[in-house]
PDB file of N, CA and C in Angstrom:
ATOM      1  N   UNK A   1     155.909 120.588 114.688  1.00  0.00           N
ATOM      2  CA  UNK A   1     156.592 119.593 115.501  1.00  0.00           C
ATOM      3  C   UNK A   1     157.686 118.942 114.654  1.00  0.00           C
ATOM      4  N   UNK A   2     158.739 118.765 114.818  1.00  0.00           N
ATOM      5  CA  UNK A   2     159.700 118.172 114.993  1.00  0.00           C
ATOM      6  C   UNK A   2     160.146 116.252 115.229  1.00  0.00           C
ATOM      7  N   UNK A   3     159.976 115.628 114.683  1.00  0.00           N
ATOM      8  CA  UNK A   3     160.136 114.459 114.826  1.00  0.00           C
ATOM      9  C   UNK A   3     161.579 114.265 115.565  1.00  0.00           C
ATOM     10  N   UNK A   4     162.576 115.071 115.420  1.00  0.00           N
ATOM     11  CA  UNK A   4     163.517 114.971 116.667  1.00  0.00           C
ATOM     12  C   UNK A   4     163.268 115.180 118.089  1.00  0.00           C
ATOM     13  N   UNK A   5     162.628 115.951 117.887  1.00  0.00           N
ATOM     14  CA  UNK A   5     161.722 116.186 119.772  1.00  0.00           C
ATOM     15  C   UNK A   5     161.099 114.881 120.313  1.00  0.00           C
ATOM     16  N   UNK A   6     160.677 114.016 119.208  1.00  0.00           N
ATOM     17  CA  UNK A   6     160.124 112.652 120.265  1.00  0.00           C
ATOM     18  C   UNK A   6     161.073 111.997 120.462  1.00  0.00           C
ATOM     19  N   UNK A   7     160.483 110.927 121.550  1.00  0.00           N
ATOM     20  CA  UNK A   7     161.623 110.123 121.959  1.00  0.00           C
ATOM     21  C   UNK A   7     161.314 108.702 120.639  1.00  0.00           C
ATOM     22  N   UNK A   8     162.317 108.344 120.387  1.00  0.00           N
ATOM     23  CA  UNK A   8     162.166 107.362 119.387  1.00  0.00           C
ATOM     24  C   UNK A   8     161.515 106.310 119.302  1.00  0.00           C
ATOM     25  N   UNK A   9     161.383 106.035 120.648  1.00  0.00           N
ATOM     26  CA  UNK A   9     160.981 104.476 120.914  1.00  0.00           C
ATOM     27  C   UNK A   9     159.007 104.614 121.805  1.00  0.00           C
ATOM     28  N   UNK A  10     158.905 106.166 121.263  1.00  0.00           N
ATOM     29  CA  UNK A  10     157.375 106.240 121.453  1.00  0.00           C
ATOM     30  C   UNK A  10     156.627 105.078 121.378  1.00  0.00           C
ATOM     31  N   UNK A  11     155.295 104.542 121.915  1.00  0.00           N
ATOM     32  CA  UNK A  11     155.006 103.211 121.315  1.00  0.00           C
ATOM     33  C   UNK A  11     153.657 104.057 120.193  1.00  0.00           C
ATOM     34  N   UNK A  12     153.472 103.057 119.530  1.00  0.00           N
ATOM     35  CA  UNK A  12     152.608 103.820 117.997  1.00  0.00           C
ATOM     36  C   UNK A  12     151.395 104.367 118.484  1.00  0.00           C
ATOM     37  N   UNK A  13     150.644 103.478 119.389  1.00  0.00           N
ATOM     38  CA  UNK A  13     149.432 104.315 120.189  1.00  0.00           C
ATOM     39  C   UNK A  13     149.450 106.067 120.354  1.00  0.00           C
ATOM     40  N   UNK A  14     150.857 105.907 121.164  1.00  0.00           N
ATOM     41  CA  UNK A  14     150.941 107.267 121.355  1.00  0.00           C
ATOM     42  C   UNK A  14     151.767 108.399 120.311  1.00  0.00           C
ATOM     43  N   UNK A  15     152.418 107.668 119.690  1.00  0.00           N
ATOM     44  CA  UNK A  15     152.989 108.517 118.339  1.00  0.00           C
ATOM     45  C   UNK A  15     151.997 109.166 117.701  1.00  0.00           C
ATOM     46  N   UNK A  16     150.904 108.099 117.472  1.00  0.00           N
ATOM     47  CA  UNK A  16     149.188 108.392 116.542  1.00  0.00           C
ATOM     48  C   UNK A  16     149.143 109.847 117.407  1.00  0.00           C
ATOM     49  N   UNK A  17     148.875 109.778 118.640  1.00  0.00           N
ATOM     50  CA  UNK A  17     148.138 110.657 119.616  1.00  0.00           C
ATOM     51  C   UNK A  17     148.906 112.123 119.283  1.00  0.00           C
ATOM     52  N   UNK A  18     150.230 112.100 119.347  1.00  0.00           N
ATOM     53  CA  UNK A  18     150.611 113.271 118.894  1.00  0.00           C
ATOM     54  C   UNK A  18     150.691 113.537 117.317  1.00  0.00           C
ATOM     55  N   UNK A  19     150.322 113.367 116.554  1.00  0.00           N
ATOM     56  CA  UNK A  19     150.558 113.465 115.625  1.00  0.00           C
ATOM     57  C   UNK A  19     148.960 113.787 115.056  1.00  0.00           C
ATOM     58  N   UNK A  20     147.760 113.232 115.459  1.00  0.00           N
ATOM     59  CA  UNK A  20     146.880 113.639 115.682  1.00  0.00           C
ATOM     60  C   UNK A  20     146.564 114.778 115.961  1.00  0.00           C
ATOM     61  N   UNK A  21     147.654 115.785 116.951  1.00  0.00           N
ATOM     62  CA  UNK A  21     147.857 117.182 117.333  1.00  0.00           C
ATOM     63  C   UNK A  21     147.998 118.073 115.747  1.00  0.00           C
ATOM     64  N   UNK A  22     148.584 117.532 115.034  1.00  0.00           N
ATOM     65  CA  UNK A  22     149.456 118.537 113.993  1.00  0.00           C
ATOM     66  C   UNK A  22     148.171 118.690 113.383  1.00  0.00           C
ATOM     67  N   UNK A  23     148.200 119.905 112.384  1.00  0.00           N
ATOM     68  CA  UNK A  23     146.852 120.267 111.424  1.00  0.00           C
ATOM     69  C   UNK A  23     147.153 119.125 110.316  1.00  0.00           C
ATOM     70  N   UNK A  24     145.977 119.240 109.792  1.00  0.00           N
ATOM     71  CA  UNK A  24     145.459 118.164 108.434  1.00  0.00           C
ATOM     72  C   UNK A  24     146.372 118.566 107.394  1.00  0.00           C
ATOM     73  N   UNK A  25     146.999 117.028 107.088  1.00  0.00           N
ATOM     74  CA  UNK A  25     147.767 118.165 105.739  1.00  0.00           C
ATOM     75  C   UNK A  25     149.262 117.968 106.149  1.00  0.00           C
ATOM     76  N   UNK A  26     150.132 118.009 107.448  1.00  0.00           N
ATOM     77  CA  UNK A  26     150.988 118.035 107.730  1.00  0.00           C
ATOM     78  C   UNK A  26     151.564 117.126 107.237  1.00  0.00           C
ATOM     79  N   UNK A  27     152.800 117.282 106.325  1.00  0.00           N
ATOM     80  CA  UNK A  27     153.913 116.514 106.124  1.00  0.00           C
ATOM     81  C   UNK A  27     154.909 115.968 106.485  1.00  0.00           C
ATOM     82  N   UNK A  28     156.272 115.172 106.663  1.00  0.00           N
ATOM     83  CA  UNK A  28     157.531 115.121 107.195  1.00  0.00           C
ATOM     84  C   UNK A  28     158.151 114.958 105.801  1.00  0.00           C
ATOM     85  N   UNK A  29     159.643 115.642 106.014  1.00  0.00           N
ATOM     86  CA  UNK A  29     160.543 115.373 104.889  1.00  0.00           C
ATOM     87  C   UNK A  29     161.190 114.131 105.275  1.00  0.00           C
ATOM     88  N   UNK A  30     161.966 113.639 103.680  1.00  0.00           N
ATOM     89  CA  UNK A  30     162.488 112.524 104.085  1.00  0.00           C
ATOM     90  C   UNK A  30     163.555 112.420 104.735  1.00  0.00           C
ATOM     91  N   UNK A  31     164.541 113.068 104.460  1.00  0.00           N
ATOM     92  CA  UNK A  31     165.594 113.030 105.620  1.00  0.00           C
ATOM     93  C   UNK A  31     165.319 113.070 107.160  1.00  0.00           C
ATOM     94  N   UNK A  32     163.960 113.483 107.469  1.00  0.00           N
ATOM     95  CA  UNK A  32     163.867 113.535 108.712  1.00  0.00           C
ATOM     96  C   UNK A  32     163.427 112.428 109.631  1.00  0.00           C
ATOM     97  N   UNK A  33     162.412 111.880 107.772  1.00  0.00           N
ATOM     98  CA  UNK A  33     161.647 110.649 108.692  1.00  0.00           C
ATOM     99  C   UNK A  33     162.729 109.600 108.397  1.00  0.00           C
ATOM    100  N   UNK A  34     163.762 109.806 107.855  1.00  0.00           N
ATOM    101  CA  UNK A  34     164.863 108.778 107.751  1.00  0.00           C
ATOM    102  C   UNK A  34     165.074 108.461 109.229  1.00  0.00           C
ATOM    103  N   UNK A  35     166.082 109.994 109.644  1.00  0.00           N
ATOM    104  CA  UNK A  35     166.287 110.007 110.913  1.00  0.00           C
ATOM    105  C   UNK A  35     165.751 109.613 112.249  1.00  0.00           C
ATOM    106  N   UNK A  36     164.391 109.864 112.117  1.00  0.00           N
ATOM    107  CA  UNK A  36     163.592 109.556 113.337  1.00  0.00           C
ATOM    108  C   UNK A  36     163.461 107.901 112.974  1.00  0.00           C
ATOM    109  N   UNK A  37     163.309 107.518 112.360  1.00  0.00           N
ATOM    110  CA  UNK A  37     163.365 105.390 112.163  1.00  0.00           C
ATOM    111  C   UNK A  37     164.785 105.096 112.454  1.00  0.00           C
ATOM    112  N   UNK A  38     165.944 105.441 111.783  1.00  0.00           N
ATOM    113  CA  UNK A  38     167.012 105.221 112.107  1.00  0.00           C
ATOM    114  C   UNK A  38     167.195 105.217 113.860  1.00  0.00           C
ATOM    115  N   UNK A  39     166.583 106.216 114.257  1.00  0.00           N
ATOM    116  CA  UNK A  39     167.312 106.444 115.396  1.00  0.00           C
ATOM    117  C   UNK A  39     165.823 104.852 116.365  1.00  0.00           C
ATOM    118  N   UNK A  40     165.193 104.813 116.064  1.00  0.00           N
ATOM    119  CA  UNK A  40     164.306 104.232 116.417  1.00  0.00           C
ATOM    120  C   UNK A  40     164.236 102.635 115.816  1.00  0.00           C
ATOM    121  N   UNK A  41     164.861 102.255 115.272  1.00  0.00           N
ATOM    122  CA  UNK A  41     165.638 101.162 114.667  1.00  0.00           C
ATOM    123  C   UNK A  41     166.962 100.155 115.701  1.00  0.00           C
ATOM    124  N   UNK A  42     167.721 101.327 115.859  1.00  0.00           N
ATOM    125  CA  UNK A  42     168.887 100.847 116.362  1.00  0.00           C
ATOM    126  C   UNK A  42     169.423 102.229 117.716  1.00  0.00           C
ATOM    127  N   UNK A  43     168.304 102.657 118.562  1.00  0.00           N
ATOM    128  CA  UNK A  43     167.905 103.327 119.694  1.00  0.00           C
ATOM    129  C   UNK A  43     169.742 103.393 120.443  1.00  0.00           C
ATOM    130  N   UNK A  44     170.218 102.119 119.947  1.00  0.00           N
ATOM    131  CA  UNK A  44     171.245 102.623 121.254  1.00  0.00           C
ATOM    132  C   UNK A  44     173.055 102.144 120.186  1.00  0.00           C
ATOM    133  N   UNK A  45     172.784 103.045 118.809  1.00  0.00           N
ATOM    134  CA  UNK A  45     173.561 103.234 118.074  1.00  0.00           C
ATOM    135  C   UNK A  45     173.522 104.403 117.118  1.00  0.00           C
ATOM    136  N   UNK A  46     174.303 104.979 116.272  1.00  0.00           N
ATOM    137  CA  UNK A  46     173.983 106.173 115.411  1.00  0.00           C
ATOM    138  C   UNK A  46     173.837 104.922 113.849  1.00  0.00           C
ATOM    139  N   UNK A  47     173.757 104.093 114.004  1.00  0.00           N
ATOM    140  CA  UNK A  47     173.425 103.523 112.337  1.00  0.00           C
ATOM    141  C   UNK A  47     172.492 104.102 111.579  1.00  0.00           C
ATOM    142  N   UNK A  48     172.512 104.331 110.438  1.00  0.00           N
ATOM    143  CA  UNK A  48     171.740 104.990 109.792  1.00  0.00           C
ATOM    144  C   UNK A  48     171.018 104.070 108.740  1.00  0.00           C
ATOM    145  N   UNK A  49     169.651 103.843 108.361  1.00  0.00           N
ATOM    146  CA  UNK A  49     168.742 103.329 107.643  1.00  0.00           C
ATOM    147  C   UNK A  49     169.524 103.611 106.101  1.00  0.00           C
ATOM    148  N   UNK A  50     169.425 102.970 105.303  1.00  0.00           N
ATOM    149  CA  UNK A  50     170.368 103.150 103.813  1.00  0.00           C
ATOM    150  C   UNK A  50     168.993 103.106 103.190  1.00  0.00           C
ATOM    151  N   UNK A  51     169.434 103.764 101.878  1.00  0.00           N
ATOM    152  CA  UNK A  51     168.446 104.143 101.272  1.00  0.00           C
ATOM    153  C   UNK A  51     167.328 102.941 100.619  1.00  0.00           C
ATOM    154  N   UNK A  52     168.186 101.770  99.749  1.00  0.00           N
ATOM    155  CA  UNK A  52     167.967 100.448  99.532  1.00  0.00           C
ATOM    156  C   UNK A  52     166.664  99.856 101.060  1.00  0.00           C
ATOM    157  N   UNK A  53     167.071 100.256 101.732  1.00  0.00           N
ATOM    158  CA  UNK A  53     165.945  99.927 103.224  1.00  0.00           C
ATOM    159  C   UNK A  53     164.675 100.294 102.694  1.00  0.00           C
ATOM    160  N   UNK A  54     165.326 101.981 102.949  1.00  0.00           N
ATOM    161  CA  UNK A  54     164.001 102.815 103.093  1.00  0.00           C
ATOM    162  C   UNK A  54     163.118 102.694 101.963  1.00  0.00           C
ATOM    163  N   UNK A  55     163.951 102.475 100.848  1.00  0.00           N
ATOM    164  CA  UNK A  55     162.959 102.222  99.268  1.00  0.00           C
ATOM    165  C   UNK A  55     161.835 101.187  99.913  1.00  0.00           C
ATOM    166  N   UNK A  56     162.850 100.100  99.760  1.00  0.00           N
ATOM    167  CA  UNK A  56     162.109  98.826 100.172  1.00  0.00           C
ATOM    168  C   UNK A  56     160.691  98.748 101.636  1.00  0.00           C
ATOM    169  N   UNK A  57     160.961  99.162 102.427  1.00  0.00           N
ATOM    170  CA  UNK A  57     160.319  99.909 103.389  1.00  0.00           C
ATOM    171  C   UNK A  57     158.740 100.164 102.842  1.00  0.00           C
ATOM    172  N   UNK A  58     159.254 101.318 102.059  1.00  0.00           N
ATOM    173  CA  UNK A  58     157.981 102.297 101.435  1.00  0.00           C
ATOM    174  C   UNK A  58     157.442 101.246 100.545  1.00  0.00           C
ATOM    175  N   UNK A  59     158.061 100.847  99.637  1.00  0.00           N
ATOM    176  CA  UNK A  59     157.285  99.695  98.722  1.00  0.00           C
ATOM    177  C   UNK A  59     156.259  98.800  99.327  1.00  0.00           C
ATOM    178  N   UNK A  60     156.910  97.862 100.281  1.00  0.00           N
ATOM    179  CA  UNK A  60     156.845  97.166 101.395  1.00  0.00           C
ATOM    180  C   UNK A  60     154.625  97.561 101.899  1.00  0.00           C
ATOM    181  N   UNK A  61     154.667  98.727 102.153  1.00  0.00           N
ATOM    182  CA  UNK A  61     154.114  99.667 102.304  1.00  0.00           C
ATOM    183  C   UNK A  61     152.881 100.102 101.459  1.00  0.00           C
ATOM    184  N   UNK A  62     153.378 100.291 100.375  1.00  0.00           N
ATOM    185  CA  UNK A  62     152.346 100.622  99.101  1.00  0.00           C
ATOM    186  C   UNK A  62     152.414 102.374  99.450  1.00  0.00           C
ATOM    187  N   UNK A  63     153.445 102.714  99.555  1.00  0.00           N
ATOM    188  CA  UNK A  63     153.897 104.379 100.120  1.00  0.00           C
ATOM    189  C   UNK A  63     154.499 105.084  98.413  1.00  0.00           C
ATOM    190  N   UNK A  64     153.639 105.831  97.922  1.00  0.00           N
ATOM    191  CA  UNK A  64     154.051 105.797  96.351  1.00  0.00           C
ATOM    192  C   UNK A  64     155.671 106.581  96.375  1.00  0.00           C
ATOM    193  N   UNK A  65     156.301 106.793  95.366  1.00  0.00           N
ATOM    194  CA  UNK A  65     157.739 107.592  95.347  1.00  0.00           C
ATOM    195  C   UNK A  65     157.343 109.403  95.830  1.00  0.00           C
ATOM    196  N   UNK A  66     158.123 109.246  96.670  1.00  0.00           N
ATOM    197  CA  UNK A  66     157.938 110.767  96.818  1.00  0.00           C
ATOM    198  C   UNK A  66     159.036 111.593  98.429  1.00  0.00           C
ATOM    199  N   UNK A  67     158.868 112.793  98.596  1.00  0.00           N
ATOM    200  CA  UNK A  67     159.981 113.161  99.473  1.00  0.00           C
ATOM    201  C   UNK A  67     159.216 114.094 100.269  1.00  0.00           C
ATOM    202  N   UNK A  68     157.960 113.965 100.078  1.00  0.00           N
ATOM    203  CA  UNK A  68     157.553 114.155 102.224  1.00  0.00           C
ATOM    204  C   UNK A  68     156.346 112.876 101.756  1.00  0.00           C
ATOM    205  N   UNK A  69     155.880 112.580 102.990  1.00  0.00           N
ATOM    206  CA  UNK A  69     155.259 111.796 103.933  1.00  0.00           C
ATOM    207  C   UNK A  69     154.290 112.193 104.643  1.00  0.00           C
ATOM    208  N   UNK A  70     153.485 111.874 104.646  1.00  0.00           N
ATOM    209  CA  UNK A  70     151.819 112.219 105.819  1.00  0.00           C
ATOM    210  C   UNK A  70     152.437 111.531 106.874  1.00  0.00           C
ATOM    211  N   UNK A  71     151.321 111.669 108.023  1.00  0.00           N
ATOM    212  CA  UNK A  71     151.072 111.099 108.670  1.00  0.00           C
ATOM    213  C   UNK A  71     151.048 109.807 109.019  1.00  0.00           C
ATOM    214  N   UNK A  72     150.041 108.768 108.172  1.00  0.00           N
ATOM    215  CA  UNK A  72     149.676 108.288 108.057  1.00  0.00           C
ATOM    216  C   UNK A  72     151.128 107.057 107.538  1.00  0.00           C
ATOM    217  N   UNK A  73     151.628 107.727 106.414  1.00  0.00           N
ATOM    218  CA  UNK A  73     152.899 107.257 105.774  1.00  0.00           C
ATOM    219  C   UNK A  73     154.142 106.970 107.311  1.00  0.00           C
ATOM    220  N   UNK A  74     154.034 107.974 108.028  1.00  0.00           N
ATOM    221  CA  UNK A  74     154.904 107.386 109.272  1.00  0.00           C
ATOM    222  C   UNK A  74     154.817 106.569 110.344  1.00  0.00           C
ATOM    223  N   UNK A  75     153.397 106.332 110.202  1.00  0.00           N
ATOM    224  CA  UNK A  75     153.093 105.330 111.239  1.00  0.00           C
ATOM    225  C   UNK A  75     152.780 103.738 110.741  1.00  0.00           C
ATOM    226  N   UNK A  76     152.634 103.395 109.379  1.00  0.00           N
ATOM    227  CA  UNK A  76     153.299 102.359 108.450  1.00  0.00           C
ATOM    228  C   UNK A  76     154.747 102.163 107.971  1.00  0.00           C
ATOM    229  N   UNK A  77     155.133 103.638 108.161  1.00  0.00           N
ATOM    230  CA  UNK A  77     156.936 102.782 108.349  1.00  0.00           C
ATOM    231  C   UNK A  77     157.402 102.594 109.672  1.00  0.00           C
ATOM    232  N   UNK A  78     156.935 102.976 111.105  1.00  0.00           N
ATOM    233  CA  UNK A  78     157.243 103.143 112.382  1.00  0.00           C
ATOM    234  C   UNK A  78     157.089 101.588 112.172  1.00  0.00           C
ATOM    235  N   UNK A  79     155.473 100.735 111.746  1.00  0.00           N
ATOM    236  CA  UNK A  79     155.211 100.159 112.553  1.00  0.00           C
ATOM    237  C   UNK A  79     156.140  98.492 111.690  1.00  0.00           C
ATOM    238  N   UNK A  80     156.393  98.988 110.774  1.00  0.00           N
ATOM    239  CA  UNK A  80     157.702  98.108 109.513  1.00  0.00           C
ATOM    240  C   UNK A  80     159.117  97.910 110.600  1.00  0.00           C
ATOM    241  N   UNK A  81     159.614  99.282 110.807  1.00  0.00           N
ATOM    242  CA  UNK A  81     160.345  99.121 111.658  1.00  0.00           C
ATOM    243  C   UNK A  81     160.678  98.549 112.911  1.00  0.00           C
ATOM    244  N   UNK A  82     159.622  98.625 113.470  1.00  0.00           N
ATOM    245  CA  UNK A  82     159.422  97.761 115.056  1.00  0.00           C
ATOM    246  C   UNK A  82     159.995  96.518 114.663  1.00  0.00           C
ATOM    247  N   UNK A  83     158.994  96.177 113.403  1.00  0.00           N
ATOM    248  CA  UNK A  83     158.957  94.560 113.009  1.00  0.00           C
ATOM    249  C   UNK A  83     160.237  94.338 112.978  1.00  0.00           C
ATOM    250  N   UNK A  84     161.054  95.212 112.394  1.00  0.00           N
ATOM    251  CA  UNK A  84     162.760  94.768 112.085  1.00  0.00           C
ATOM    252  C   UNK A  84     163.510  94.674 113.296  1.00  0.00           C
ATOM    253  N   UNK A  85     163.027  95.767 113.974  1.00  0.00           N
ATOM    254  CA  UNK A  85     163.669  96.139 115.280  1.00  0.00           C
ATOM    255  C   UNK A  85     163.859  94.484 116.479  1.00  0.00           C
ATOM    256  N   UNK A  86     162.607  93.741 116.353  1.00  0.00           N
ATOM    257  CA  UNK A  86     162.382  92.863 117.539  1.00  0.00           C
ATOM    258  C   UNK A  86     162.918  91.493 116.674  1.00  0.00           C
ATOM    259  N   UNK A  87     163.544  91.619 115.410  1.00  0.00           N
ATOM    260  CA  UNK A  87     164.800  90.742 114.709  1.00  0.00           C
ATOM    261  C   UNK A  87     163.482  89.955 113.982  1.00  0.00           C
ATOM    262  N   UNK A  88     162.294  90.489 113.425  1.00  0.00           N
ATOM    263  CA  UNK A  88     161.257  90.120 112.259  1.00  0.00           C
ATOM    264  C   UNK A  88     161.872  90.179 111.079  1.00  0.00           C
ATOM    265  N   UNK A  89     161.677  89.363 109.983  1.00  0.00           N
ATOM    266  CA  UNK A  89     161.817  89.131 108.833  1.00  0.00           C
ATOM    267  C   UNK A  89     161.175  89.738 107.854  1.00  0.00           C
ATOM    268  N   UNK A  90     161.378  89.759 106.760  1.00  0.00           N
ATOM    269  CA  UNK A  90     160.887  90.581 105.507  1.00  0.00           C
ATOM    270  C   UNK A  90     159.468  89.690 105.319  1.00  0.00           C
ATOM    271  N   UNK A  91     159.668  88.380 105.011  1.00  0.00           N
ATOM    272  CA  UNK A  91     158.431  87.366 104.728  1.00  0.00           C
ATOM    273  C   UNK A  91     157.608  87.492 106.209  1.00  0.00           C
ATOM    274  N   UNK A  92     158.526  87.538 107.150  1.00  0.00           N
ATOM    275  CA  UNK A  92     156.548  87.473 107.978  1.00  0.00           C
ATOM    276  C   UNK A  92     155.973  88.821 107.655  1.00  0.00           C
ATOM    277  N   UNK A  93     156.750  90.078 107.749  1.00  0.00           N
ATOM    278  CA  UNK A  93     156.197  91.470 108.009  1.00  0.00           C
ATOM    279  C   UNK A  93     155.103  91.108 106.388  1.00  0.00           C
ATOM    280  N   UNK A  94     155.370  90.440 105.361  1.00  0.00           N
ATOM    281  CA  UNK A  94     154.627  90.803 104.386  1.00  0.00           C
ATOM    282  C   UNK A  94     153.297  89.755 104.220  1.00  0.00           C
ATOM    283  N   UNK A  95     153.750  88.450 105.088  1.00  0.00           N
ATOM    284  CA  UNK A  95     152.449  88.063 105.566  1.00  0.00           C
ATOM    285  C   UNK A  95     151.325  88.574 106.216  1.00  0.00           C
ATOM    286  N   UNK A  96     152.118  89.224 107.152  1.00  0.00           N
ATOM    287  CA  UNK A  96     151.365  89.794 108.139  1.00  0.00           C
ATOM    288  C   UNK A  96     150.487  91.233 107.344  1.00  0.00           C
ATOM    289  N   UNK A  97     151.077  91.636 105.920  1.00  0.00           N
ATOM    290  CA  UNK A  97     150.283  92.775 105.344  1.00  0.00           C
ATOM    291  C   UNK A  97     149.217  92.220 104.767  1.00  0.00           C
ATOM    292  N   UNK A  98     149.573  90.944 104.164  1.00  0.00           N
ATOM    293  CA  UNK A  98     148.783  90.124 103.581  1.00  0.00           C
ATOM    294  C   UNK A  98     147.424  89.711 104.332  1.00  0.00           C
ATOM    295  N   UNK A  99     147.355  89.296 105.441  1.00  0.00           N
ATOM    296  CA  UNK A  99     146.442  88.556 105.842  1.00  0.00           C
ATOM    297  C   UNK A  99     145.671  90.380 106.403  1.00  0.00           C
ATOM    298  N   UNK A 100     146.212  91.540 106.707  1.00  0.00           N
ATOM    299  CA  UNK A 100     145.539  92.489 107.036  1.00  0.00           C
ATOM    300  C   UNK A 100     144.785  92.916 105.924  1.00  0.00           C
ATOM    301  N   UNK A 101     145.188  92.802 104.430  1.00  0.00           N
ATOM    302  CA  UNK A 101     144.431  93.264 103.552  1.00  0.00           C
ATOM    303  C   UNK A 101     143.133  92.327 103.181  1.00  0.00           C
ATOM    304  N   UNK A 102     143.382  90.952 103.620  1.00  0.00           N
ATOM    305  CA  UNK A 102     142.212  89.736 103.494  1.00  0.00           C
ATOM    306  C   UNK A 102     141.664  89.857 104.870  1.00  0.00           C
ATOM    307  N   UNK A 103     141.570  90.467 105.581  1.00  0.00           N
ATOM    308  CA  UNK A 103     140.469  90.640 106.579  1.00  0.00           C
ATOM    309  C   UNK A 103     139.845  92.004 106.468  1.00  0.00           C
ATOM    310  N   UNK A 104     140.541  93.400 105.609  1.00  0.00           N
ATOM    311  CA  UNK A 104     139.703  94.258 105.227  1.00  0.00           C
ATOM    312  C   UNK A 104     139.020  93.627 103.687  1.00  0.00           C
ATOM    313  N   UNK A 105     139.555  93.399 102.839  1.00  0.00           N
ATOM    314  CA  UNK A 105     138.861  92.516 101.927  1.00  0.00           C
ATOM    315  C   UNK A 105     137.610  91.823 102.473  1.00  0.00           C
ATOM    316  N   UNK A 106     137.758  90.756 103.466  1.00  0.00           N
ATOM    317  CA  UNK A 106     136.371  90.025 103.868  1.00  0.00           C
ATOM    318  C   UNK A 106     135.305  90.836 104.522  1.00  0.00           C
ATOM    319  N   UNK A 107     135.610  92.267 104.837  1.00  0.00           N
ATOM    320  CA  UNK A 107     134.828  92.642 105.711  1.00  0.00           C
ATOM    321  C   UNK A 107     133.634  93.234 105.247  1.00  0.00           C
TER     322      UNK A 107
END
């Protein structure tokens, strides 16, 4: 599968669902998963995500350096992106990681 074949603005429920389809193991390169956020970022422009983003992004993330991506890795930057997308900030998105890691922490 092709991350150009979806529609960009999939909601993550169902992104999971297909992606769930692919065998164990499946990767995305980065240029692609650039592309598919970019386009899913700014849906009704060609702007393109800069790299300085995407670093930050992955960091953001705890996504180690590298040039493909799981699964798993795209649906923590999908869901980074939304945050940017609906005009979210850097400090809440990292609150908001924060208080997710202190409720798996308490659990």
């Amino acid at each position: 599968m092709r991350l150009s074949e979806l529609d960009p603005l999939i909601p993550l429920n169902d992104l999971r669902a297909e992606l769930l389809k692919l065998p164990k193991g499946y990767l995305f390169y980065e240029a692609e998963l650039v592309d598919f956020l970019s386009r899913r970022r700014w849906p009704e422009s060609d702007r393109r995500i800069d790299r300085t983003t995407f670093w930050r992004w992955r960091n953001d993330n705890g996504i180690e350096r590298q040039k493909v991506f799981s699964r798993l890795d795209l649906i923590k930057l999908c869901r980074i992106c939304d945050h940017y997308r609906v005009d979210g900030t850097r400090s809440e998105y990292l609150t908001i990681m924060k208080q997710k890691k202190e409720l798996a922490f308490n659990r």
